[in-house]
N, C-alpha and C. Protein backbone atom coordinates (compact mmCIF):
# COMPACT_ATOMS: atom_id res chain seq x y z
N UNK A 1 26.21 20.24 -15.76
CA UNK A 1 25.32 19.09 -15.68
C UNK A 1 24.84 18.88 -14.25
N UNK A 2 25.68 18.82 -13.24
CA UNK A 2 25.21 18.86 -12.25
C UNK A 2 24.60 19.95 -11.35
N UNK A 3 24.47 21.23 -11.83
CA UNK A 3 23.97 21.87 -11.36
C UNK A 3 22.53 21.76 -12.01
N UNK A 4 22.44 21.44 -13.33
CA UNK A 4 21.28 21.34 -13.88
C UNK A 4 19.91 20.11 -13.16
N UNK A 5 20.57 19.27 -12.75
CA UNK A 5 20.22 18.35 -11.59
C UNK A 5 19.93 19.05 -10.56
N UNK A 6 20.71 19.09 -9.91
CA UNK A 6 19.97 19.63 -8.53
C UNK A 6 19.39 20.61 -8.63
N UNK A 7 19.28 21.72 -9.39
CA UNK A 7 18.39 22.84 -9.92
C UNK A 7 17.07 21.92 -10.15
N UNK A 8 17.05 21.26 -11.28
CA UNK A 8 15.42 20.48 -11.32
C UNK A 8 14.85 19.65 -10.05
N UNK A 9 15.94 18.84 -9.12
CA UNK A 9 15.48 18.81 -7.85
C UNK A 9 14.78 19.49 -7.11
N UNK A 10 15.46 20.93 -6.86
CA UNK A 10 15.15 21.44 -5.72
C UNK A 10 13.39 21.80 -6.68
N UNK A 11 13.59 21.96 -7.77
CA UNK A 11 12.47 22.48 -7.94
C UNK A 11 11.30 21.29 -8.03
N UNK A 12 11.05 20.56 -7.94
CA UNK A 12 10.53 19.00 -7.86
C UNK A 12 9.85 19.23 -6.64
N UNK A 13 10.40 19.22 -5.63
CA UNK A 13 10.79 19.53 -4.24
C UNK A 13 9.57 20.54 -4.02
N UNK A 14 10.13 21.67 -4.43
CA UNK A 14 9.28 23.06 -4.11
C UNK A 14 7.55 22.96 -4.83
N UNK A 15 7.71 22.08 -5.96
CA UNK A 15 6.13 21.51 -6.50
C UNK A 15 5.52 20.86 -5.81
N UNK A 16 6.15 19.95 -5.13
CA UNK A 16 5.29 19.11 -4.28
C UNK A 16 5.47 19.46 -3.53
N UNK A 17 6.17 20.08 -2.87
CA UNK A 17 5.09 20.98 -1.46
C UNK A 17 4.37 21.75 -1.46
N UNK A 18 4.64 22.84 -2.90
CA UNK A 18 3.46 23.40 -2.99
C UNK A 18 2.09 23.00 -2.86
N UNK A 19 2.17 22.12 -3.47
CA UNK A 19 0.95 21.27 -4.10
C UNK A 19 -0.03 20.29 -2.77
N UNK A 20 0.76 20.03 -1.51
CA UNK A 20 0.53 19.37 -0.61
C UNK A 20 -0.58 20.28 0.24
N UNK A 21 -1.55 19.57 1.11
CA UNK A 21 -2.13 20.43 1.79
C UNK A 21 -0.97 20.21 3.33
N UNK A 22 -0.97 21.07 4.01
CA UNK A 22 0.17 20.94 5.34
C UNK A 22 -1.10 20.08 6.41
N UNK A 23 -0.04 19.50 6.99
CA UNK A 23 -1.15 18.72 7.84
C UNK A 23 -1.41 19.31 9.23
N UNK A 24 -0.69 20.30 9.28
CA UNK A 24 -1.15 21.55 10.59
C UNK A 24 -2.43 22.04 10.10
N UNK A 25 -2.93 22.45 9.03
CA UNK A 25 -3.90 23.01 8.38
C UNK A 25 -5.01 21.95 7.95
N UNK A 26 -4.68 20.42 7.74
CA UNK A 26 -5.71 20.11 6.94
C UNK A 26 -7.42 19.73 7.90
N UNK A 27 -7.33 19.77 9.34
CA UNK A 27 -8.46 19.94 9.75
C UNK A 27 -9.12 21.33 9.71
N UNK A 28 -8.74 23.02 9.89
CA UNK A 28 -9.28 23.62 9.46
C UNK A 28 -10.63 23.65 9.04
N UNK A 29 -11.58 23.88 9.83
CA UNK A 29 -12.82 24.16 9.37
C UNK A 29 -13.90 22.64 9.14
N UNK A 30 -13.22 21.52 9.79
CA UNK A 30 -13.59 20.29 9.53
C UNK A 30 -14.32 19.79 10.97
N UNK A 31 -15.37 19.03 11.06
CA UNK A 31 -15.98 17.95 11.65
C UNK A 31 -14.94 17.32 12.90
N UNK A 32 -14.79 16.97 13.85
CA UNK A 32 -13.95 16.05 14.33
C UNK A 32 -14.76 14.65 13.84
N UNK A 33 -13.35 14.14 13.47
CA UNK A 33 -13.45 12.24 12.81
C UNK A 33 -12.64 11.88 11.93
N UNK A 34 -12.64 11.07 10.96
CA UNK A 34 -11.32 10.78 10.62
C UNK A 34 -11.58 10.82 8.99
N UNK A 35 -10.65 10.95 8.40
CA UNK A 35 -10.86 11.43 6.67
C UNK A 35 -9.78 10.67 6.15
N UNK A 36 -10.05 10.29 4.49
CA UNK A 36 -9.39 9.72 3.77
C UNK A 36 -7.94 10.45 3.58
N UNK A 37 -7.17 10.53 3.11
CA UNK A 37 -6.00 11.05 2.65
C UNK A 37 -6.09 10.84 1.47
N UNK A 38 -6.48 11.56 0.24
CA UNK A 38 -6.27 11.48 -1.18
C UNK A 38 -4.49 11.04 -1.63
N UNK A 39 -3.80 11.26 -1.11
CA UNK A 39 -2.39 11.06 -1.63
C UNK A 39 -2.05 10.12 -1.18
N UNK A 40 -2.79 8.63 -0.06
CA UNK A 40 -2.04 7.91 0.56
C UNK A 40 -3.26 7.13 1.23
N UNK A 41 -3.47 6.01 0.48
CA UNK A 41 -4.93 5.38 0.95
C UNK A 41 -4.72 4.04 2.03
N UNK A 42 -3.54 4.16 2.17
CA UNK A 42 -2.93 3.40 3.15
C UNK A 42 -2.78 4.14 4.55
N UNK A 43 -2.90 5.21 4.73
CA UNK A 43 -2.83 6.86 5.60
C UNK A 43 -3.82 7.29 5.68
N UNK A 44 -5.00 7.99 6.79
CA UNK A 44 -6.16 8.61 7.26
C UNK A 44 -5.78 9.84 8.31
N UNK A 45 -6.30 10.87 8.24
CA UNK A 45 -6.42 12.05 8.85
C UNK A 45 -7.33 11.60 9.96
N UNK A 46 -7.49 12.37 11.16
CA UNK A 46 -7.81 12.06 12.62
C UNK A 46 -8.24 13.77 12.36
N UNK A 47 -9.26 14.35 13.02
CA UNK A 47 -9.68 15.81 12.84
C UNK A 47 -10.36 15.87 14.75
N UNK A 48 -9.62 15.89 15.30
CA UNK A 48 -10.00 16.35 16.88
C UNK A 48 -9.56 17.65 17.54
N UNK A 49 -10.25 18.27 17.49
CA UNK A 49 -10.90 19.96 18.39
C UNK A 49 -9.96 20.88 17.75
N UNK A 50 -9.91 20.75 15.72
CA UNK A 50 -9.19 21.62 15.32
C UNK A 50 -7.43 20.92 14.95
N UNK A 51 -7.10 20.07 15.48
CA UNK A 51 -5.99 19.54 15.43
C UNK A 51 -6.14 18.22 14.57
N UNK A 52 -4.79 17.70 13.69
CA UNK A 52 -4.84 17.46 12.59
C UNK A 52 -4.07 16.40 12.98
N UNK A 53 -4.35 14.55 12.93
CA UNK A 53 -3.47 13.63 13.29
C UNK A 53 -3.18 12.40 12.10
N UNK A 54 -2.01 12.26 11.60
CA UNK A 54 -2.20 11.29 10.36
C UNK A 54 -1.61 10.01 10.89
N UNK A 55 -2.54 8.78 10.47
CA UNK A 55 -2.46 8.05 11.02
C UNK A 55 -2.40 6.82 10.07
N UNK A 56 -1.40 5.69 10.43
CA UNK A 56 -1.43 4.88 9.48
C UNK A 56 -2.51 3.36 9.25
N UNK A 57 -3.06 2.48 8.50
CA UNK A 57 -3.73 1.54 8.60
C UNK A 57 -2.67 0.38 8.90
N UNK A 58 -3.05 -0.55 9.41
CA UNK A 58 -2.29 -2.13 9.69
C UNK A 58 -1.88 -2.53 8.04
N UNK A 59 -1.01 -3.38 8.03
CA UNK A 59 -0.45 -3.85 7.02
C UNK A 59 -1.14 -4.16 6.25
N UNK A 60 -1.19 -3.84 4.50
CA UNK A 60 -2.83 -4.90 4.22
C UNK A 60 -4.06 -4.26 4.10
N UNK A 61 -4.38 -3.11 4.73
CA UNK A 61 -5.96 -2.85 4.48
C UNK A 61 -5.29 -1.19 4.30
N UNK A 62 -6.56 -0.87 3.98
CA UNK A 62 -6.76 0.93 3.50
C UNK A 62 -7.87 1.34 3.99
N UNK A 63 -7.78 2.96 4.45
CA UNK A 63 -9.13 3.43 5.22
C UNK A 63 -9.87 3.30 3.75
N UNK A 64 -11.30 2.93 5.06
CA UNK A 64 -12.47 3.24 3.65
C UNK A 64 -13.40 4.60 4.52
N UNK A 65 -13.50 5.21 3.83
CA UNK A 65 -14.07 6.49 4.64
C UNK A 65 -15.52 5.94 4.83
N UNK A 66 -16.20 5.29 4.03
CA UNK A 66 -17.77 4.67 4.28
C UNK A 66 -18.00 3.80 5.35
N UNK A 67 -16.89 3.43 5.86
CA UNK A 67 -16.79 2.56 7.14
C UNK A 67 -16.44 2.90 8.30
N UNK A 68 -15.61 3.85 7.92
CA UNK A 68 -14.72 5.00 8.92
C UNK A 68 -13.56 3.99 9.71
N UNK A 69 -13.09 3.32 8.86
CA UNK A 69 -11.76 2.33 9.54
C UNK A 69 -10.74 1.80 8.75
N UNK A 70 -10.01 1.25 9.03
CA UNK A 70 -9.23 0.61 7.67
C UNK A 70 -10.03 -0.41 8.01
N UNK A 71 -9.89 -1.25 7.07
CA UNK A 71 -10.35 -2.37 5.95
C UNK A 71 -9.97 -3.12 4.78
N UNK A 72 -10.17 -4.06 4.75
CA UNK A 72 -9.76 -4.76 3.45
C UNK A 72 -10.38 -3.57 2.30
N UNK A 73 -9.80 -3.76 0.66
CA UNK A 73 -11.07 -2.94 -0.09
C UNK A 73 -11.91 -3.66 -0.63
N UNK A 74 -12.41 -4.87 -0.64
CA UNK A 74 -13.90 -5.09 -1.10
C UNK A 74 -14.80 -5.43 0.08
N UNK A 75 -14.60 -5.45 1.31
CA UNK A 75 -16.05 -5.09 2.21
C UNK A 75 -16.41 -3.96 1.72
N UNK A 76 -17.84 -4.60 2.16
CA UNK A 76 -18.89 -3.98 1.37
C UNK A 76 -19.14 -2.66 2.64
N UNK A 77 -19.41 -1.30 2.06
CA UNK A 77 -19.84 0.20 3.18
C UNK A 77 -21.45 -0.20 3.74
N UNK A 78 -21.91 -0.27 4.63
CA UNK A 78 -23.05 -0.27 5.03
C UNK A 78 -23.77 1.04 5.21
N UNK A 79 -25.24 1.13 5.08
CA UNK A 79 -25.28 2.02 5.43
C UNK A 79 -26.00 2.56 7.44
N UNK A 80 -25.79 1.10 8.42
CA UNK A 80 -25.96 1.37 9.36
C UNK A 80 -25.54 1.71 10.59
N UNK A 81 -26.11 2.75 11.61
CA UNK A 81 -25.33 3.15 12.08
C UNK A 81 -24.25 3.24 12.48
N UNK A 82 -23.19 3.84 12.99
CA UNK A 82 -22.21 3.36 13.48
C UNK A 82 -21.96 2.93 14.92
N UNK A 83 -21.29 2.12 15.29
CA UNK A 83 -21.00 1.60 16.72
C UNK A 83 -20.45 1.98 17.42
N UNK A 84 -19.00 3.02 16.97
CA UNK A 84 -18.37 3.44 17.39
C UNK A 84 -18.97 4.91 17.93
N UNK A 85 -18.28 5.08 19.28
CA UNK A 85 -19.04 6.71 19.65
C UNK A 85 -18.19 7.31 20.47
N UNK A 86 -18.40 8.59 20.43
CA UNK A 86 -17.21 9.55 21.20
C UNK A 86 -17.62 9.98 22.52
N UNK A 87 -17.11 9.25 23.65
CA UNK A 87 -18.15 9.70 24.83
C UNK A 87 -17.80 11.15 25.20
N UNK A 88 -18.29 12.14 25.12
CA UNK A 88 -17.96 13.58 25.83
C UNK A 88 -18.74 13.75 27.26
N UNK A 89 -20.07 12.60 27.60
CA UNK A 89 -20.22 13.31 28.57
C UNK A 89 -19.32 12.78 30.04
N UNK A 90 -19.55 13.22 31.05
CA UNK A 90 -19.08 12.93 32.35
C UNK A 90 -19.08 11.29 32.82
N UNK A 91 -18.32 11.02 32.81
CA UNK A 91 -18.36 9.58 33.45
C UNK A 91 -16.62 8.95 33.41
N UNK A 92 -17.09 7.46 33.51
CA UNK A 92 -15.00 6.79 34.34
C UNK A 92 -14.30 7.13 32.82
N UNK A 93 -15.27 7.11 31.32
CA UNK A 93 -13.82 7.34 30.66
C UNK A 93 -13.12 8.67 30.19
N UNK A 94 -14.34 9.63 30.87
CA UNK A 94 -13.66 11.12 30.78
C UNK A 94 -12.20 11.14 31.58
N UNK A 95 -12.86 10.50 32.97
CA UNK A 95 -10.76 10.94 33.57
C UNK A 95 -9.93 9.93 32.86
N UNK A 96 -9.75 9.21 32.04
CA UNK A 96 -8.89 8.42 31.28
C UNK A 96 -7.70 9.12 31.50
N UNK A 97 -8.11 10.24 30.34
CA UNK A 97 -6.99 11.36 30.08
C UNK A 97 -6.87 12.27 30.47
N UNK A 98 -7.06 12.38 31.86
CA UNK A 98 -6.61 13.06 32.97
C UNK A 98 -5.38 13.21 33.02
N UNK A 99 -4.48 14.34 33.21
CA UNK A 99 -3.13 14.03 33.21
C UNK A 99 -2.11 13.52 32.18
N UNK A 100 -2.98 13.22 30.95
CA UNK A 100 -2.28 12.52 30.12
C UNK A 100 -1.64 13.33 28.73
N UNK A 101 -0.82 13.11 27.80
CA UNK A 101 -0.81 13.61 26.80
C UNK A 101 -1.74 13.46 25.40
N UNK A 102 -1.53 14.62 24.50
CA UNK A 102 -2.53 14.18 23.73
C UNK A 102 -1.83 12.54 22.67
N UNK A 103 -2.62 11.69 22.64
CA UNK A 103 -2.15 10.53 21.80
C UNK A 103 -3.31 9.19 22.16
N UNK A 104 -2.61 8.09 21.14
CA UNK A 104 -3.32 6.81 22.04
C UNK A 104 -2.84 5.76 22.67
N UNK A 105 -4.32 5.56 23.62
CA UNK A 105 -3.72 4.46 24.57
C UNK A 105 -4.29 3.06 24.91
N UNK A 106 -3.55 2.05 25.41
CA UNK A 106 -4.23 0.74 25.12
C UNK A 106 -5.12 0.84 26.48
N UNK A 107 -6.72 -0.14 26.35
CA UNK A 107 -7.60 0.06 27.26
C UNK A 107 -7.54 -1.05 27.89
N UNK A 108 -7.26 -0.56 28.62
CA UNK A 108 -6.67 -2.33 29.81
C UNK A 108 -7.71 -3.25 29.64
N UNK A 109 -8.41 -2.50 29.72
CA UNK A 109 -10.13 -3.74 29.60
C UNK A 109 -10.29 -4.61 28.41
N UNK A 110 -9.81 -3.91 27.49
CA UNK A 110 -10.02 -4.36 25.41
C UNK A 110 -9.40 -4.27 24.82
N UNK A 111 -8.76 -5.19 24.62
CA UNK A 111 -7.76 -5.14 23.82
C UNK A 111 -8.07 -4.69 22.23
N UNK A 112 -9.10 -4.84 21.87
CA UNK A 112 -10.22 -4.55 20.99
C UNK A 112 -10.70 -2.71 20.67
N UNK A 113 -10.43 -1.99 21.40
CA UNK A 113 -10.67 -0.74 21.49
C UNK A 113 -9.44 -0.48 22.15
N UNK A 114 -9.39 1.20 22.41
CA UNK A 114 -8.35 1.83 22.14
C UNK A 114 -8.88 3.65 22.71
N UNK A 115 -8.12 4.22 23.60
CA UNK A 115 -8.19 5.76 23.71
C UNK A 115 -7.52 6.58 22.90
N UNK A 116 -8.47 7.48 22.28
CA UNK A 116 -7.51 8.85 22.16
C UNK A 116 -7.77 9.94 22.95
N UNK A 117 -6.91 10.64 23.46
CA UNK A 117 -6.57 11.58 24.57
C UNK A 117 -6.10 12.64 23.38
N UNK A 118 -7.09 13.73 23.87
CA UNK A 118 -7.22 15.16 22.56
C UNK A 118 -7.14 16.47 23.58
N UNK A 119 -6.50 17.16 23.93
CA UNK A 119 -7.00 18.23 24.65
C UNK A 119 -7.90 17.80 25.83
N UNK A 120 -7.11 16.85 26.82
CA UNK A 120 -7.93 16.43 28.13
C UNK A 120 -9.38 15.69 27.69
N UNK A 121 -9.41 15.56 26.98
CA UNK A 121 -11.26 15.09 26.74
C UNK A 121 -10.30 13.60 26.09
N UNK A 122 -11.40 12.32 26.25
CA UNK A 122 -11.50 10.67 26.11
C UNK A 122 -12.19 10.30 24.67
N UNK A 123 -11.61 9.77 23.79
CA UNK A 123 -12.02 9.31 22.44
C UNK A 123 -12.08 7.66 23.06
N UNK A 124 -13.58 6.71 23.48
CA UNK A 124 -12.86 5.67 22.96
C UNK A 124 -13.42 5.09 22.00
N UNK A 125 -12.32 4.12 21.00
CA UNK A 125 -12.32 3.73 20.03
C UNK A 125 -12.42 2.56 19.66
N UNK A 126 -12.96 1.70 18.55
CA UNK A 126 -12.98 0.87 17.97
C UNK A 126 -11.76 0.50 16.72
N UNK A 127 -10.74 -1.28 16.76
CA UNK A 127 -10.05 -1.21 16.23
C UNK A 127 -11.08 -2.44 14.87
N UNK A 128 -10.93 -2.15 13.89
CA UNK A 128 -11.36 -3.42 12.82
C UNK A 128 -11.35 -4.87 13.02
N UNK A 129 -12.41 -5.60 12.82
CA UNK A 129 -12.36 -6.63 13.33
C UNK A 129 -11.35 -7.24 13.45
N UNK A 130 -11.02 -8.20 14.14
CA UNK A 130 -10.31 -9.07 13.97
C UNK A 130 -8.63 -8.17 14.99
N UNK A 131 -8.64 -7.19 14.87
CA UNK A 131 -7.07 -6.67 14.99
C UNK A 131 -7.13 -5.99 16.54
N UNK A 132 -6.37 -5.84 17.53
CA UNK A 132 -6.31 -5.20 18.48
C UNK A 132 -5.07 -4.12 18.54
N UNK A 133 -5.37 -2.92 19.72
CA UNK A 133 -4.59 -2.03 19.12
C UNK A 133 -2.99 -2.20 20.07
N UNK A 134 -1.86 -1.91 19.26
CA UNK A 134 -0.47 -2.18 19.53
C UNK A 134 -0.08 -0.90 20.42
N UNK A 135 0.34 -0.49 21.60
CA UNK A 135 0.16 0.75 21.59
C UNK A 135 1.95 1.14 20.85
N UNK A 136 3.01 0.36 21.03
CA UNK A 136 3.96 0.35 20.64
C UNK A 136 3.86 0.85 19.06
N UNK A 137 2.85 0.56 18.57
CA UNK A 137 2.67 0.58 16.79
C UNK A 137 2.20 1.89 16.94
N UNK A 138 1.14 2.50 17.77
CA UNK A 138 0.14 3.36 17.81
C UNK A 138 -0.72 3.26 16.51
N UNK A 139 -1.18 1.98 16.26
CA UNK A 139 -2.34 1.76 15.68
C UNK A 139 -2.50 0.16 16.27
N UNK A 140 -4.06 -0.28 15.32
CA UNK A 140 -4.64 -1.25 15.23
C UNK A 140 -3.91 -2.45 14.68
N UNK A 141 -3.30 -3.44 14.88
CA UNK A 141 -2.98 -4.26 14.07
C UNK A 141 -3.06 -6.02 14.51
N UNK A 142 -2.48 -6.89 13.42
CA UNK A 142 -2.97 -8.45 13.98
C UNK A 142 -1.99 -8.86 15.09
N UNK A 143 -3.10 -9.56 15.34
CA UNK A 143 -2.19 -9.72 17.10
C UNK A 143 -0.50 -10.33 17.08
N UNK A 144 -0.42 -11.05 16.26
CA UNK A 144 1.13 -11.49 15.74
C UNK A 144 1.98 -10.27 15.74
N UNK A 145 1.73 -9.03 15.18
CA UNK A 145 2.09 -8.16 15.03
C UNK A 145 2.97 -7.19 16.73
N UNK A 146 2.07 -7.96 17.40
CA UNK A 146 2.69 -7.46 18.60
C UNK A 146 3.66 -8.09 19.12
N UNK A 147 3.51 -9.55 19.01
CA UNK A 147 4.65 -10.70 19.39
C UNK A 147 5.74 -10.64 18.15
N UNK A 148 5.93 -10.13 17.05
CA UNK A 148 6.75 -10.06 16.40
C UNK A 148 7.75 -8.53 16.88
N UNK A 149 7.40 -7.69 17.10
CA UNK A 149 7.97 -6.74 17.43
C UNK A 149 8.53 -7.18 18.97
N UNK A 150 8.47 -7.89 19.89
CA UNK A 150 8.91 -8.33 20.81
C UNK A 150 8.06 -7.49 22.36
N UNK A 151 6.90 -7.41 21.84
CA UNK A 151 5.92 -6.59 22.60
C UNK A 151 4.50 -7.53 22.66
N UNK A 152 3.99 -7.21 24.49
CA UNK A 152 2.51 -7.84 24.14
C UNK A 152 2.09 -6.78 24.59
N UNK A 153 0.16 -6.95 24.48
CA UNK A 153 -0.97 -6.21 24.85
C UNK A 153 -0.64 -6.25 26.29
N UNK A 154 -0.95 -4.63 27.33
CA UNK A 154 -1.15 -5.17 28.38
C UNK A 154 -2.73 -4.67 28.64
């Protein structure tokens, strides 16, 4: 009996990984920007220079890929431009991540936006209204959220 158990385990196990895309692989051949996660709508993929970052939403909302952020789910997707932009060319927020590792970081200036540091090159970012980013959390979340963990914005 108990081998019959852990026999159907392990094989449980071996299905769903099969079945998973690996997240070393899932940018492959993709856009840099950020993508839904079919298995986890609470979870979004990050796709920067080939490299693959999964990332979670604040408590409460789910990425909407039409918005490109988490969000509540009934705001409505617009269809105008977006605000958010990836500066690549030369200027103060290229050396950001100078020296730095790849990840994100809080922008002393905004609490409201947010860096990602990818292979030496400066992502900066926009967090959903209302939420600023935790860097302790390494996401976006409500500002309580930082004073509850026993952390502020600096």
């Amino acid at each position: 009996m108990c081998r019959l158990i852990l026999t159907a385990g392990l094989c449980l196990i071996i299905a769903v990984l099969a079945s998973a895309v690996p997240i070393d692989q899932f940018c492959n051949g993709k856009a840099d920007g950020d993508y839904t996660n079919p298995k986890n709508q609470y979870t979004f993929y990050t796709c920067s220079n080939g490299l693959t970052y999964l990332r979670d939403c604040p408590a409460g909302l789910i990425f909407r890929q039409c918005l490109d952020r988490c969000d509540g789910p009934t705001t409505p997707c617009f269809t105008t431009p977006k605000t958010t932009t990836k500066t690549t060319t030369p200027g103060p927020v290229d050396e950001f991540c100078k020296g730095k590792c790849d990840g994100d970081y809080t922008n002393p200036k905004n609490p409201y936006t947010f860096y990602t540091c990818s292979n030496g090159l400066t992502y900066l970012r926009d967090c959903p209204a209302g939420l600023i980013f935790i860097e302790s959390l390494d996401r976006c979340d409500w500002p309580t959220a930082a004073t509850a963990n026993g952390n502020s914005c600096h």
